[in-house]
PDB file of N, CA and C in Angstrom:
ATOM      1  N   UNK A   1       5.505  -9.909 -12.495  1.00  0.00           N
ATOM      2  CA  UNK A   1       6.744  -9.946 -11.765  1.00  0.00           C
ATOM      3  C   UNK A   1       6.486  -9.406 -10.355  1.00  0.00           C
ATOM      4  N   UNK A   2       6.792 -10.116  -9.287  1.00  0.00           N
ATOM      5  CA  UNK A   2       6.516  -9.695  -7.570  1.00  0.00           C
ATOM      6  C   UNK A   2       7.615  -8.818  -7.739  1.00  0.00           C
ATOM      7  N   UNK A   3       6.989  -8.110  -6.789  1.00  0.00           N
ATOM      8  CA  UNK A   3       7.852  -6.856  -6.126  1.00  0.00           C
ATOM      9  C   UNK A   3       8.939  -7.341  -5.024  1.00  0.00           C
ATOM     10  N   UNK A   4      10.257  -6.613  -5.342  1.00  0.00           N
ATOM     11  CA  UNK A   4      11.244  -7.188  -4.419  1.00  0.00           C
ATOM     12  C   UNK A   4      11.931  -6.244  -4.164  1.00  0.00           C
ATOM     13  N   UNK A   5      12.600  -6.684  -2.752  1.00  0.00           N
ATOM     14  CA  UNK A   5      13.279  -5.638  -2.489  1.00  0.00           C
ATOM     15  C   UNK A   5      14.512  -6.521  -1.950  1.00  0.00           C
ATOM     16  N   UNK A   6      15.694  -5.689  -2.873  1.00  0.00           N
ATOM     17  CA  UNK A   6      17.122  -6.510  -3.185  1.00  0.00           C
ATOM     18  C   UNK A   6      18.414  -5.415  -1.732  1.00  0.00           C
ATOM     19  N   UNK A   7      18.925  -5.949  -1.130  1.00  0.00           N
ATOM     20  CA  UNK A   7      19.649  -5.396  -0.465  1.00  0.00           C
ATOM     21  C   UNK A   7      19.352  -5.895   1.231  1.00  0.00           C
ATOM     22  N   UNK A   8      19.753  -5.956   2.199  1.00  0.00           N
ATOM     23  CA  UNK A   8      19.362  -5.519   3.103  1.00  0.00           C
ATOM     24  C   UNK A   8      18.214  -4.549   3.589  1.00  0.00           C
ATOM     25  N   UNK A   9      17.634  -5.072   4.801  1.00  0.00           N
ATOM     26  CA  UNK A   9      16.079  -4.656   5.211  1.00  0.00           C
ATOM     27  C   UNK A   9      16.378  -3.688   6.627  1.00  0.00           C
ATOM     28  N   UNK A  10      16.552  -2.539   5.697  1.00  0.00           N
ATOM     29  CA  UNK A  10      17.015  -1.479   7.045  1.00  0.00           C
ATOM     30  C   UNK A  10      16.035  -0.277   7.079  1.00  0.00           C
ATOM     31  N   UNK A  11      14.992  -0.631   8.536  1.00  0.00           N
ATOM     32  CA  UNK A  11      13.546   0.353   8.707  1.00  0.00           C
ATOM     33  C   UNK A  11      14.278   1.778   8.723  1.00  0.00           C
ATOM     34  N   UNK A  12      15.325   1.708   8.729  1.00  0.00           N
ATOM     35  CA  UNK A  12      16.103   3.607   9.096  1.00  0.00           C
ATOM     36  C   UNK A  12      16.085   4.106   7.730  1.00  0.00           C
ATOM     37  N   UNK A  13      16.242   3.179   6.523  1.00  0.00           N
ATOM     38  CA  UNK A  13      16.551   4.025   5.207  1.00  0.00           C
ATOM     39  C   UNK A  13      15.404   4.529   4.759  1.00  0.00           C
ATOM     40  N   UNK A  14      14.985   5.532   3.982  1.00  0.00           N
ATOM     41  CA  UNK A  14      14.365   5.810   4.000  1.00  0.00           C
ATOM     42  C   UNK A  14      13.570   5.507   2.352  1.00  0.00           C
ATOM     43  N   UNK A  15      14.426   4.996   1.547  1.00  0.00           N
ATOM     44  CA  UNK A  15      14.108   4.706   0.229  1.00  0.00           C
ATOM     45  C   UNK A  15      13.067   2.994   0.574  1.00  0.00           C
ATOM     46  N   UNK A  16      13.676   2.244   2.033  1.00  0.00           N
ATOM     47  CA  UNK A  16      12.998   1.072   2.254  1.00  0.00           C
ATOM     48  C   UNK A  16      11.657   1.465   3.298  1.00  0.00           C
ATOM     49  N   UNK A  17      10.989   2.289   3.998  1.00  0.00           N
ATOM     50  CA  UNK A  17      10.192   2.465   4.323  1.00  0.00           C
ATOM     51  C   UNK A  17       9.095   3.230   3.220  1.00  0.00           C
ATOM     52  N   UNK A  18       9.941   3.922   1.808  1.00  0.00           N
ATOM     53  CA  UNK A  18       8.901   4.146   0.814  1.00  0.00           C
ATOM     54  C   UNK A  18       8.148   3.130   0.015  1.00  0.00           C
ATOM     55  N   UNK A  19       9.414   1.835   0.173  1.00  0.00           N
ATOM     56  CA  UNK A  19       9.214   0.812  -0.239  1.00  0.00           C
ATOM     57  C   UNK A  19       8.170   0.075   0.186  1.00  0.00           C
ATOM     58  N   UNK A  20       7.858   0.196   1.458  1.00  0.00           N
ATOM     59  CA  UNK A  20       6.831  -0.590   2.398  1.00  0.00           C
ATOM     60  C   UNK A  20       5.718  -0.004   2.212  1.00  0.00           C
ATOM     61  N   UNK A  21       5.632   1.435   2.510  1.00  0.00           N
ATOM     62  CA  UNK A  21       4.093   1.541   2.041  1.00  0.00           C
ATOM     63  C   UNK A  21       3.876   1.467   0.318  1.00  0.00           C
ATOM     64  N   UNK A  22       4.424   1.628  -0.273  1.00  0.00           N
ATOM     65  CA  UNK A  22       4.012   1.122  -1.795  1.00  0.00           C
ATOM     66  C   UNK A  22       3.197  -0.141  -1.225  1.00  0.00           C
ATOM     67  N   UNK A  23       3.635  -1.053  -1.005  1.00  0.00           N
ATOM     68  CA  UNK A  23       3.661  -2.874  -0.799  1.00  0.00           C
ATOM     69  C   UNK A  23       2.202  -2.739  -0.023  1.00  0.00           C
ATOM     70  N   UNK A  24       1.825  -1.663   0.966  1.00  0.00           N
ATOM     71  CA  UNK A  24       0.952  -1.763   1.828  1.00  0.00           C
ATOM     72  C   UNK A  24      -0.311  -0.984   1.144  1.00  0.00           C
ATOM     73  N   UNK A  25      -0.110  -0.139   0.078  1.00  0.00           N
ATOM     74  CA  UNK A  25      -0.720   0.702  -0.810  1.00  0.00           C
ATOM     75  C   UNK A  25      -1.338  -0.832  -1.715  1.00  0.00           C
ATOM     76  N   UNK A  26      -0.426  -1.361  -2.147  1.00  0.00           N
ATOM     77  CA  UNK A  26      -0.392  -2.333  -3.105  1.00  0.00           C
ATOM     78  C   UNK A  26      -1.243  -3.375  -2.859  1.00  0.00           C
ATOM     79  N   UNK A  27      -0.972  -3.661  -1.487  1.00  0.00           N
ATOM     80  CA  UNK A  27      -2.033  -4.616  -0.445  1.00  0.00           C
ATOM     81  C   UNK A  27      -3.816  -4.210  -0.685  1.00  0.00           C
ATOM     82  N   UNK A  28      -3.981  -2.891  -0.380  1.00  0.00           N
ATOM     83  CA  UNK A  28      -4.642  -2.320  -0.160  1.00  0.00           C
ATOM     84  C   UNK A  28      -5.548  -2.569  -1.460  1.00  0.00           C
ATOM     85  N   UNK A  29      -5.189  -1.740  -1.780  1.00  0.00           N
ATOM     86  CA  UNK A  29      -6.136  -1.573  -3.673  1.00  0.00           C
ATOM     87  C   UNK A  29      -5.924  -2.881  -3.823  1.00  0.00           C
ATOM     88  N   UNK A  30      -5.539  -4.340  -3.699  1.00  0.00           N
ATOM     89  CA  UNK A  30      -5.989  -5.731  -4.329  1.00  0.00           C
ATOM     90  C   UNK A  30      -7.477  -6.228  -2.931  1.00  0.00           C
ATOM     91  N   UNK A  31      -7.260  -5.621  -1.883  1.00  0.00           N
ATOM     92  CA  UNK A  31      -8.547  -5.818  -1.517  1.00  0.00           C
ATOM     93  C   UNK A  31      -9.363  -4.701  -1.492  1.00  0.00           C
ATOM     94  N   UNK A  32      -9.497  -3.771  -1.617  1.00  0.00           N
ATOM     95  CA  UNK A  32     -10.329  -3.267  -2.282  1.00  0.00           C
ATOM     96  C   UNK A  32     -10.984  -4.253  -3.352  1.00  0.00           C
ATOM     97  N   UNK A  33     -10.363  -4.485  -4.409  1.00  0.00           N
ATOM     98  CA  UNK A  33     -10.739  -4.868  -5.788  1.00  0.00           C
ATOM     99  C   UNK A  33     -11.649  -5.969  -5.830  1.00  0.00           C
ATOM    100  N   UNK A  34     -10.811  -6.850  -4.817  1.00  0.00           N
ATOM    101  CA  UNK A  34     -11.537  -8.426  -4.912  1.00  0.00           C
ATOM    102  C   UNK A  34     -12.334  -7.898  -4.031  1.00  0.00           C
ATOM    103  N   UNK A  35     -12.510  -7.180  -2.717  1.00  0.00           N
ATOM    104  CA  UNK A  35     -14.081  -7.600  -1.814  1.00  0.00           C
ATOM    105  C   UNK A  35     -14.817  -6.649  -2.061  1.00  0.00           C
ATOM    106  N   UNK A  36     -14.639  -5.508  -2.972  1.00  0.00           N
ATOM    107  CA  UNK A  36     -15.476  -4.493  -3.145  1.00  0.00           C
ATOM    108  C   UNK A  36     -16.387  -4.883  -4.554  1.00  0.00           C
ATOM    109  N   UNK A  37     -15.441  -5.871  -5.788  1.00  0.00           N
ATOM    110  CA  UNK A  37     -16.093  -6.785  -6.809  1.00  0.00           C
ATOM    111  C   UNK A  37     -16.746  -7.937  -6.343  1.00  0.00           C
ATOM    112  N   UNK A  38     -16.478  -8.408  -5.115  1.00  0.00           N
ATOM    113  CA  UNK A  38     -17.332  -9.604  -4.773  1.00  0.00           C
ATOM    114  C   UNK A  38     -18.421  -9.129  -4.137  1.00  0.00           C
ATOM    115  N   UNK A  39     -18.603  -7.929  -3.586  1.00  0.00           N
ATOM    116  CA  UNK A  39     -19.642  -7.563  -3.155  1.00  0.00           C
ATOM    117  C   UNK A  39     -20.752  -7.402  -4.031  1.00  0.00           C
ATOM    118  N   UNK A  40     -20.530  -6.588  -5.231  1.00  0.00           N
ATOM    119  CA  UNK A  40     -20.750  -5.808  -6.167  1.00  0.00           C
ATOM    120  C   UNK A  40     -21.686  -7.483  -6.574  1.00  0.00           C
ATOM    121  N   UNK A  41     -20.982  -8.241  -6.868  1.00  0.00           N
ATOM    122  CA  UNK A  41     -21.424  -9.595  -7.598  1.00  0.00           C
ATOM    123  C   UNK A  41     -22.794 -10.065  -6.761  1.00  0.00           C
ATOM    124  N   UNK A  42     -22.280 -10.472  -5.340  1.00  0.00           N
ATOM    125  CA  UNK A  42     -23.237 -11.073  -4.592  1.00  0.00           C
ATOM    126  C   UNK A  42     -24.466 -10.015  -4.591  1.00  0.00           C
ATOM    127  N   UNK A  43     -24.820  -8.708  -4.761  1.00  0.00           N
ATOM    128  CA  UNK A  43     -25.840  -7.864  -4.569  1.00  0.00           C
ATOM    129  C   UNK A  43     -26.519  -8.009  -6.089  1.00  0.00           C
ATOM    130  N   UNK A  44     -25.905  -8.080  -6.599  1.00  0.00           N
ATOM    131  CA  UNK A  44     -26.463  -8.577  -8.197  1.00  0.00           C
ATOM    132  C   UNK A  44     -27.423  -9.812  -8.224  1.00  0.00           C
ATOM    133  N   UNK A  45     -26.543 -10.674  -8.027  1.00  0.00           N
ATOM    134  CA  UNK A  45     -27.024 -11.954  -7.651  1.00  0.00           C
ATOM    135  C   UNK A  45     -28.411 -12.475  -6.893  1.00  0.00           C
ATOM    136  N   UNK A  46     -27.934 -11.687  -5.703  1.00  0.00           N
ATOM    137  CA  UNK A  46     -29.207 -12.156  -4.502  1.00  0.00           C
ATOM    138  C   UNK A  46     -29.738 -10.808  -3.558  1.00  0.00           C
ATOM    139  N   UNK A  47     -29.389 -10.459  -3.558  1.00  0.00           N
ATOM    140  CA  UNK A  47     -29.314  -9.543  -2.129  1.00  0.00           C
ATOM    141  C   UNK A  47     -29.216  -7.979  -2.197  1.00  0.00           C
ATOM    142  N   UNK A  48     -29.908  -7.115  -2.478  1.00  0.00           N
ATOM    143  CA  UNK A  48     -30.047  -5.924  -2.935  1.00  0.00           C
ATOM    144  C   UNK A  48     -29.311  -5.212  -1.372  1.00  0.00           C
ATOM    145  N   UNK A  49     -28.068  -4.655  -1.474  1.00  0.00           N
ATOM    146  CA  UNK A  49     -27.844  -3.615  -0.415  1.00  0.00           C
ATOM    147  C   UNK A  49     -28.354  -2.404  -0.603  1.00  0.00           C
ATOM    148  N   UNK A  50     -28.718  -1.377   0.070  1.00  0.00           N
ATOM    149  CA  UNK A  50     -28.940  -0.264  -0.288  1.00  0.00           C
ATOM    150  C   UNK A  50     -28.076   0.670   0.230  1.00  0.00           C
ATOM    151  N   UNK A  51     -26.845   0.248   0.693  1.00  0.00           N
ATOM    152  CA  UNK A  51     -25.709   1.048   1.361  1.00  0.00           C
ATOM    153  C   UNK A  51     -24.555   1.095   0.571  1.00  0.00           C
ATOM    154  N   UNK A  52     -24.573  -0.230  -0.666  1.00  0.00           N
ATOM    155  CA  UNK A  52     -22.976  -0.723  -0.593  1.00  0.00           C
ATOM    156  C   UNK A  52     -22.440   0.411  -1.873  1.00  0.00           C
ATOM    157  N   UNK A  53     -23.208   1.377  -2.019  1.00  0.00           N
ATOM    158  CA  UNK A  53     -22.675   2.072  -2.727  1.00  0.00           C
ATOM    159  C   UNK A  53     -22.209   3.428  -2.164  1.00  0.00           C
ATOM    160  N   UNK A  54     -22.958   3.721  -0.927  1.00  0.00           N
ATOM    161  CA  UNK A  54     -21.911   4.639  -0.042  1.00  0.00           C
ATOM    162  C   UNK A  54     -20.638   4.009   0.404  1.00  0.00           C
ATOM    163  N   UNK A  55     -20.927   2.540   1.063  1.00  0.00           N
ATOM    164  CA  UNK A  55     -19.577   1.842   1.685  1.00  0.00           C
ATOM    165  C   UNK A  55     -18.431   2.064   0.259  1.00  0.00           C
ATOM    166  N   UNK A  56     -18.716   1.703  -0.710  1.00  0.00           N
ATOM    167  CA  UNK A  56     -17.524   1.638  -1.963  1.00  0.00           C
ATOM    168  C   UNK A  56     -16.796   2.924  -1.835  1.00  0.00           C
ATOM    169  N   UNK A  57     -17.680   3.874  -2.236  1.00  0.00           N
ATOM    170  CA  UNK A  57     -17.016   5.630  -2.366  1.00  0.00           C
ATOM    171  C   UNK A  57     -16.254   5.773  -1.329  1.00  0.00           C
ATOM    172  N   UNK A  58     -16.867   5.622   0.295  1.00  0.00           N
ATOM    173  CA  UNK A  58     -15.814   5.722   1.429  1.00  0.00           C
ATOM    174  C   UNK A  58     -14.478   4.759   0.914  1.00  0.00           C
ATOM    175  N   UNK A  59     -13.945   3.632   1.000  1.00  0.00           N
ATOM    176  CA  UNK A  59     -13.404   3.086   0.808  1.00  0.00           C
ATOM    177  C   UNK A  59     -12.455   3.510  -0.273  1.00  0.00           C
ATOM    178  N   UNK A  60     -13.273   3.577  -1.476  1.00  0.00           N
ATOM    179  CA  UNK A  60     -12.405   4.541  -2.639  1.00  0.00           C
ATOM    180  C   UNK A  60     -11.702   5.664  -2.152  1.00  0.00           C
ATOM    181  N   UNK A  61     -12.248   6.792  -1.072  1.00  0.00           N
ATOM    182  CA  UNK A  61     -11.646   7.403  -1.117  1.00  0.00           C
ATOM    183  C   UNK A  61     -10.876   7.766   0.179  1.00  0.00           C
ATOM    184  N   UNK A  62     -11.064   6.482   0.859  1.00  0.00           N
ATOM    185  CA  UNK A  62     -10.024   6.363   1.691  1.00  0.00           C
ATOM    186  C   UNK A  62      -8.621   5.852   0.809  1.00  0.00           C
ATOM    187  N   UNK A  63      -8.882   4.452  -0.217  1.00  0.00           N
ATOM    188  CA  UNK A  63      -8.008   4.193  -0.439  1.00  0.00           C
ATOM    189  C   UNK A  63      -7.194   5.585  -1.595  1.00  0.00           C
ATOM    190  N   UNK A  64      -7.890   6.446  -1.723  1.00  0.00           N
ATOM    191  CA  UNK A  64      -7.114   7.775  -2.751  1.00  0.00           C
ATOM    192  C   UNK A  64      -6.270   8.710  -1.684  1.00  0.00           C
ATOM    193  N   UNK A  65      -6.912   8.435  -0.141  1.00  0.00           N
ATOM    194  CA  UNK A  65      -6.025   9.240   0.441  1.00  0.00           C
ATOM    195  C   UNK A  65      -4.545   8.562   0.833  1.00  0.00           C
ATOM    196  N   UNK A  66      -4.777   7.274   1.304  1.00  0.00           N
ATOM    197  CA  UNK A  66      -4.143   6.417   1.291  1.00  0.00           C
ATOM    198  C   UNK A  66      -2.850   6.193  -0.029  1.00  0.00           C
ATOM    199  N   UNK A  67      -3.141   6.632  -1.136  1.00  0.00           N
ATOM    200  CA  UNK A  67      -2.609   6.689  -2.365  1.00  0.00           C
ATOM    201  C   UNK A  67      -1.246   7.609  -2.317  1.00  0.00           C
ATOM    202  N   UNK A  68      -2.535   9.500  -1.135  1.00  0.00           N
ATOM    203  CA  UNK A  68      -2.000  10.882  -1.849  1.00  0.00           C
ATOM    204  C   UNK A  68      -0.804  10.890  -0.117  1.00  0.00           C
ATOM    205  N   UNK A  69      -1.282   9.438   0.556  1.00  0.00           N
ATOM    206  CA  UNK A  69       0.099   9.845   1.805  1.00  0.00           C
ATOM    207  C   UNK A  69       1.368   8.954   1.235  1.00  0.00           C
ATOM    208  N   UNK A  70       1.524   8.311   0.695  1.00  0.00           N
ATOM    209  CA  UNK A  70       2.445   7.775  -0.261  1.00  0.00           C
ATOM    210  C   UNK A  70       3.006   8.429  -0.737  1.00  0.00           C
ATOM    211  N   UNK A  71       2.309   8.734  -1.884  1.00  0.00           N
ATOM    212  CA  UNK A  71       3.350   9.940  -2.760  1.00  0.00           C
ATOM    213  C   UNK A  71       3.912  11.399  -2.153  1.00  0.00           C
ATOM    214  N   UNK A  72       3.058  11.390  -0.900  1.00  0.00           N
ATOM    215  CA  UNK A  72       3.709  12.863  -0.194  1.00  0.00           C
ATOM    216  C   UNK A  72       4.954  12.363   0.455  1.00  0.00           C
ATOM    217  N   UNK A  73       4.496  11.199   0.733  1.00  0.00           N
ATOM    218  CA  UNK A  73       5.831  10.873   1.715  1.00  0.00           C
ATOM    219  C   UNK A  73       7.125  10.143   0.961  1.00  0.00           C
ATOM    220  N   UNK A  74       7.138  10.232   0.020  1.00  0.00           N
ATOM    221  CA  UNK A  74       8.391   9.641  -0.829  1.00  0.00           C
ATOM    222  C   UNK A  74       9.733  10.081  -0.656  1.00  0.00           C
ATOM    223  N   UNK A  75      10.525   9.783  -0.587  1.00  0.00           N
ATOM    224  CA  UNK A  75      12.008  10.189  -0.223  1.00  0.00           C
ATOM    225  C   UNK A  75      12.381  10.870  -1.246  1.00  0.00           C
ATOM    226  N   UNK A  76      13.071  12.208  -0.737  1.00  0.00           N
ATOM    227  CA  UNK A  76      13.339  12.995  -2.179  1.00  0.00           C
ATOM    228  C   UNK A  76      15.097  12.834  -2.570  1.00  0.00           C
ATOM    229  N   UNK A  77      14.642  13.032  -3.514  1.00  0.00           N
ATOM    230  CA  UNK A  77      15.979  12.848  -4.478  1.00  0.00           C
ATOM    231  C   UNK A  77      17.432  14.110  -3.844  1.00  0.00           C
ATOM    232  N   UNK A  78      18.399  13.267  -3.475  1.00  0.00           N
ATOM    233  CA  UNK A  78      19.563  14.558  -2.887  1.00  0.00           C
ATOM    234  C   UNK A  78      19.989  14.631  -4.630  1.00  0.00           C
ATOM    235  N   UNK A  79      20.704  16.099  -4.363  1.00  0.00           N
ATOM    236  CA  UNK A  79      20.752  16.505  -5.642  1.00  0.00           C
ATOM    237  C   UNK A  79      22.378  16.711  -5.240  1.00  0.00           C
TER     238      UNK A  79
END
């Protein structure tokens, strides 16, 4: 099921800019997945890198920081 967002598209609210980086989080980790597995494939295959396993970890853990500014930045619940 795609992700949707039902209502009006207003950058001021703040529940729809949590919304956006999810989507951009979401973006993120599917390329990661596919070009960091296609890499992974093609070095198997043919081509021995001797880097692409530092490049992955950076990436991983860019995309974990990338993850931990998301969840910091989430709109909190008024009580």
């Amino acid at each position: 099921m795609p992700i949707r967002w039902y209502g009006p598209a207003n950058p001021e609210d703040p529940t729809f800019r949590h919304f956006e980086r999810i989507v951009n989080l979401t973006l993120h980790a599917a390329l990661f997945s596919a070009i960091n597995s296609g890499l992974w494939v093609v070095q198997e295959l043919r081509h021995p890198w001797g880097h692409l396993g530092i490049f992955s970890l950076l990436w991983l853990a860019a995309l974990l920081v990338h993850a931990g500014v998301v969840v910091s930045l989430r709109p909190r619940k008024e009580a």
